[in-house]
N, C-alpha and C. Protein backbone atom coordinates (compact mmCIF):
# COMPACT_ATOMS: atom_id res chain seq x y z
N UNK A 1 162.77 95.37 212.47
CA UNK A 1 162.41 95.35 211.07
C UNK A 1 163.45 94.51 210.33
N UNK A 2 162.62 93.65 209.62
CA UNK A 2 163.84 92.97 208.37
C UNK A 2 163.88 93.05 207.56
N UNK A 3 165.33 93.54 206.77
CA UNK A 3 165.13 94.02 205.26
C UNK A 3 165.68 92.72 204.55
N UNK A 4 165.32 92.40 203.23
CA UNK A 4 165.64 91.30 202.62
C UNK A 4 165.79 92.15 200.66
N UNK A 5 166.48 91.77 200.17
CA UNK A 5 166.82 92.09 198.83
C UNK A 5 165.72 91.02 198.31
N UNK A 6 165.33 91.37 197.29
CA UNK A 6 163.89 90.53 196.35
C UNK A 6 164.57 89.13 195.63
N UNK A 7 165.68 89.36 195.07
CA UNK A 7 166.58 87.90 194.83
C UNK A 7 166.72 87.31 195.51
N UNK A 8 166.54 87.29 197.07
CA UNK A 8 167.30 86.67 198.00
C UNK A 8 165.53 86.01 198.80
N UNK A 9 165.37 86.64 198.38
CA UNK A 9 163.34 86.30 198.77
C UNK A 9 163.21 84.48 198.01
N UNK A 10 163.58 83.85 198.83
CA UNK A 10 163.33 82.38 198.30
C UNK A 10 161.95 82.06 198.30
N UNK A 11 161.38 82.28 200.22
CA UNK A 11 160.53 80.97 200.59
C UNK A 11 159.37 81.54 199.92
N UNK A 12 158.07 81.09 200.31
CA UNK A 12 156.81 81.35 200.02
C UNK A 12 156.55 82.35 200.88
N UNK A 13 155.16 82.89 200.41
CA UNK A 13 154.35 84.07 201.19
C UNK A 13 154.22 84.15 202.28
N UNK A 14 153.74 82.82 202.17
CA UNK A 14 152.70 81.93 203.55
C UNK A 14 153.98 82.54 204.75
N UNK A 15 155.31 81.81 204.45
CA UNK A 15 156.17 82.19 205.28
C UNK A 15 156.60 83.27 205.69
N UNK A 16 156.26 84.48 205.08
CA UNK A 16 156.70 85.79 205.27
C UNK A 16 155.90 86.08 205.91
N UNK A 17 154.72 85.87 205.26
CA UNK A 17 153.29 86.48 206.09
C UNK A 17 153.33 86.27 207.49
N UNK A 18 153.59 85.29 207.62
CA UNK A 18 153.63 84.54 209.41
C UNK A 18 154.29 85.53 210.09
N UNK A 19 155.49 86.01 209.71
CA UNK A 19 156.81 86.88 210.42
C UNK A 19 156.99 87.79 210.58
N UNK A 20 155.85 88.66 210.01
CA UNK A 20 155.68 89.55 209.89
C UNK A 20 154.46 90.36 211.43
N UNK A 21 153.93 89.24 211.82
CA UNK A 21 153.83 89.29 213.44
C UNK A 21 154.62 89.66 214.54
N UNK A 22 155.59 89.38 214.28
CA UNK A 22 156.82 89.71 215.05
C UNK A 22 157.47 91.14 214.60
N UNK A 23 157.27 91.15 213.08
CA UNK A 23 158.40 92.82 213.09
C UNK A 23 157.93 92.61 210.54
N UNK A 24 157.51 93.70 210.67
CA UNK A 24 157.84 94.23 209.29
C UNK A 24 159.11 93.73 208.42
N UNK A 25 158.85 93.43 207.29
CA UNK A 25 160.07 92.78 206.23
C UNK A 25 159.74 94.11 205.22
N UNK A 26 160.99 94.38 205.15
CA UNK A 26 160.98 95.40 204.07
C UNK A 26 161.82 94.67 202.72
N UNK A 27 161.18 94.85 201.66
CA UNK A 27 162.01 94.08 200.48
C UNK A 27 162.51 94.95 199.74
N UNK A 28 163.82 94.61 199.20
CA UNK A 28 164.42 95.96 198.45
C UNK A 28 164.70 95.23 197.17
N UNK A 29 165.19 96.38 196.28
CA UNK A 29 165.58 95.77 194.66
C UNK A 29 166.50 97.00 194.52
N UNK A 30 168.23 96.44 194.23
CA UNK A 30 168.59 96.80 193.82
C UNK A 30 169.60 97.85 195.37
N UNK A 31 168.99 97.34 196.53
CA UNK A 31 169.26 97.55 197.71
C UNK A 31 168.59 98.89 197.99
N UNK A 32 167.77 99.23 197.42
CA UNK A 32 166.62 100.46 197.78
C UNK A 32 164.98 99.73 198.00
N UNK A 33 164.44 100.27 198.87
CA UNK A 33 162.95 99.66 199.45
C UNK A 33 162.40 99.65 198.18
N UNK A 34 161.66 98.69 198.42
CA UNK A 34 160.66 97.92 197.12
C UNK A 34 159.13 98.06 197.68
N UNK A 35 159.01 96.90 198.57
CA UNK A 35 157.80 96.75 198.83
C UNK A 35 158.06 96.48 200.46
N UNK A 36 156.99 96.21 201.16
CA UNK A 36 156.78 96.06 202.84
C UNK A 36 155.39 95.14 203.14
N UNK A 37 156.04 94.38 204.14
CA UNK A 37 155.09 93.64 204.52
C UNK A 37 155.15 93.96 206.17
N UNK A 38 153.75 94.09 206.06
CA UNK A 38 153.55 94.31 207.98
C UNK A 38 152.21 93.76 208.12
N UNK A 39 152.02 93.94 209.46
CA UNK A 39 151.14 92.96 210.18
C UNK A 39 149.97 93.92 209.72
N UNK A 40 148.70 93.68 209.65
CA UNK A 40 147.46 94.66 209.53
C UNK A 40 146.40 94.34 210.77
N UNK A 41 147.34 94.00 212.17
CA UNK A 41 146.52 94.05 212.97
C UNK A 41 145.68 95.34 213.15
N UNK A 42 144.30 95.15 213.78
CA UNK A 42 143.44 96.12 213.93
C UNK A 42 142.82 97.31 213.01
N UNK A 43 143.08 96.61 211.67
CA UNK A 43 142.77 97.42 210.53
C UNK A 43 141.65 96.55 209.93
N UNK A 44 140.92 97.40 209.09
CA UNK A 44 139.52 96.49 208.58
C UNK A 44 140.23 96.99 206.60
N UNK A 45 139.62 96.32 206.03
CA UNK A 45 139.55 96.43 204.60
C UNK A 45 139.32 97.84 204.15
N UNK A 46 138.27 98.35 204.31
CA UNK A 46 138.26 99.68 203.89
C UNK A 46 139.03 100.74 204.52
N UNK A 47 139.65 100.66 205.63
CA UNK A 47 140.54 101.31 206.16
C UNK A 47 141.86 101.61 205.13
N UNK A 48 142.25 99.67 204.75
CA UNK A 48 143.36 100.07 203.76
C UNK A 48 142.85 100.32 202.37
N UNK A 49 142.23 100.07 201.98
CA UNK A 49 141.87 100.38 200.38
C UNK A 49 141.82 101.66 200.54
N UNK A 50 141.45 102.62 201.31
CA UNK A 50 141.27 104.19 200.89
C UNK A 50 142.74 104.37 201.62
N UNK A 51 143.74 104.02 202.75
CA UNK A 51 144.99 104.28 202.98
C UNK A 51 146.07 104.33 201.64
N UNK A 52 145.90 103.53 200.71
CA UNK A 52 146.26 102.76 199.17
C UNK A 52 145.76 103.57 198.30
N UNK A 53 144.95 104.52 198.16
CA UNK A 53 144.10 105.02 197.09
C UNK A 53 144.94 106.23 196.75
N UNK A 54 145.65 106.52 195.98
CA UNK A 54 146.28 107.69 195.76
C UNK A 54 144.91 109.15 195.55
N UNK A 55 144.10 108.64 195.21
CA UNK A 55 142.96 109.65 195.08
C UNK A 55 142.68 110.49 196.11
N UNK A 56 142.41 109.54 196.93
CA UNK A 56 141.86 109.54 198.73
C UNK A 56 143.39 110.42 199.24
N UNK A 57 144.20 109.86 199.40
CA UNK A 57 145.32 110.92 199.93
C UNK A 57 145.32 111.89 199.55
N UNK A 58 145.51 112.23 198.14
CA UNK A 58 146.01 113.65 197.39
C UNK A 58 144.74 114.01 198.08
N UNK A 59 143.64 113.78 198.40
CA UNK A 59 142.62 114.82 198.84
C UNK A 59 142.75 115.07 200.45
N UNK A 60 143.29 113.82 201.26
CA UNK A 60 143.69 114.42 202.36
C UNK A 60 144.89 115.21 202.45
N UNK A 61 145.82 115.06 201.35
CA UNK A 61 147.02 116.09 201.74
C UNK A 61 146.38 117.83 201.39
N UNK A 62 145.81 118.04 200.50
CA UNK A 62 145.12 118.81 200.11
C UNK A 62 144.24 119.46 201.27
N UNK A 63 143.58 118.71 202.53
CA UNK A 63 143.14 119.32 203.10
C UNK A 63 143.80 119.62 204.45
N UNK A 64 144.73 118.90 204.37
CA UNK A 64 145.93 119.15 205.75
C UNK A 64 146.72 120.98 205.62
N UNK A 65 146.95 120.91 204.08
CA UNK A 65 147.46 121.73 203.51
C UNK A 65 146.72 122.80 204.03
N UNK A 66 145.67 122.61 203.20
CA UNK A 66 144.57 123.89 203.72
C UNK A 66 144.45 124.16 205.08
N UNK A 67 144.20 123.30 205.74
CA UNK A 67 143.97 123.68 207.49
C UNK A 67 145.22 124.65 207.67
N UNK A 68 146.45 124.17 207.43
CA UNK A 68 147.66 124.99 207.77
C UNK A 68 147.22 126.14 207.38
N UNK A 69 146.94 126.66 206.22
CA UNK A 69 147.12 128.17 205.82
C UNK A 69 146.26 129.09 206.15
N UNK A 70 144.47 127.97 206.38
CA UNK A 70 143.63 128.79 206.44
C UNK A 70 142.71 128.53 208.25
N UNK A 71 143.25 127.58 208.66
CA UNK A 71 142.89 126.90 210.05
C UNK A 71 141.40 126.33 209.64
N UNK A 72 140.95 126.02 210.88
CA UNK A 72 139.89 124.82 211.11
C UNK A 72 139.32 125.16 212.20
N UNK A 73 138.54 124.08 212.68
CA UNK A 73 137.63 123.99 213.89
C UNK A 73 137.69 122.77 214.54
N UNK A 74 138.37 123.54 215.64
CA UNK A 74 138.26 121.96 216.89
C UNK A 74 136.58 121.61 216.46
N UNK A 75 136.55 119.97 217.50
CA UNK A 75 135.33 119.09 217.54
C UNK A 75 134.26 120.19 218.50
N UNK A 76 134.75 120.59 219.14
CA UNK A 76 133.83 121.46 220.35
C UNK A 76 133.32 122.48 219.13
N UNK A 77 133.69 123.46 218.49
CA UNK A 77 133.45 124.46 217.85
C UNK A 77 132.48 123.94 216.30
N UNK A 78 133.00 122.84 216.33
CA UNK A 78 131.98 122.04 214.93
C UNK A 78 130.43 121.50 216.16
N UNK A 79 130.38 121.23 216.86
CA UNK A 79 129.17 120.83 217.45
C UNK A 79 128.64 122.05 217.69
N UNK A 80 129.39 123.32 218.07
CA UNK A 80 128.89 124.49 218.26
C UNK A 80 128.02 125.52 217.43
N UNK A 81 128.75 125.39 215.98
CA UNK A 81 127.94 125.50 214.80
C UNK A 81 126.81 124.62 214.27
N UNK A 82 127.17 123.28 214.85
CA UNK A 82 125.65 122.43 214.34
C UNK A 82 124.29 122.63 215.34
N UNK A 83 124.89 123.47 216.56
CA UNK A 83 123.87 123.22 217.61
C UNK A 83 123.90 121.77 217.98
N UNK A 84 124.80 121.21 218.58
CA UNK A 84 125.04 120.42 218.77
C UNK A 84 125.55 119.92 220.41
N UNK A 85 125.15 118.86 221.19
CA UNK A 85 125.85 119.14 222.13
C UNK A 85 126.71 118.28 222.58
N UNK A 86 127.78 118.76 223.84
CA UNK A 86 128.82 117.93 223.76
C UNK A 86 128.85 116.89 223.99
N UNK A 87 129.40 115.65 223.53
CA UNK A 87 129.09 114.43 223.84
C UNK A 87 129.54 114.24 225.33
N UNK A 88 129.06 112.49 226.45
CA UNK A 88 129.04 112.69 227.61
C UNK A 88 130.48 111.92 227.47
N UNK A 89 130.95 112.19 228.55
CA UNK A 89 132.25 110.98 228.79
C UNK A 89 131.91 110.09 229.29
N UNK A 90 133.42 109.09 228.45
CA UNK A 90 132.54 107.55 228.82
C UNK A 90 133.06 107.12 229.95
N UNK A 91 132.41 106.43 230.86
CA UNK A 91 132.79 106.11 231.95
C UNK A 91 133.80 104.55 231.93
């Protein structure tokens, strides 16, 4: 990972963007993290727009939360309630 202070951030995007193939640039201000640039291999658009959405989180932390206190249902036990059956393995 490379950290770089935001004053010290000369070149263009284009150039960061490239390098960021190799390893994450973390930019700081003030010598505390600012912003981050990383690669978004294997990610699609809507993946990050709802990763980014403060909405969308507070509702997944909200339900992480909940599972802790009140538990959940494995995938087997949710197909079990739908009448559902188990999927085959893939070969």
């Amino acid at each position: 990972m490379k950290v770089m202070e935001i004053d010290t951030a000369t070149s263009s995007l284009e150039k960061y963007a490239r390098k960021v193939k190799k390893q994450p640039i973390i930019v700081t201000k003030n010598g505390r993290p600012f912003a981050a640039l990383v690669s978004l291999k294997n990610a699609d658009m809507e993946t990050i727009e709802m990763s980014t959405n403060p909405r969308f989180m507070n509702l997944i932390d909200r339900s992480r939360e909940r599972h802790k206190t009140e538990g959940g249902m494995n995938g087997d036990e949710v197909r079990r309630s739908l009448g559902l059956n188990k999927p085959k393995a893939r070969k």
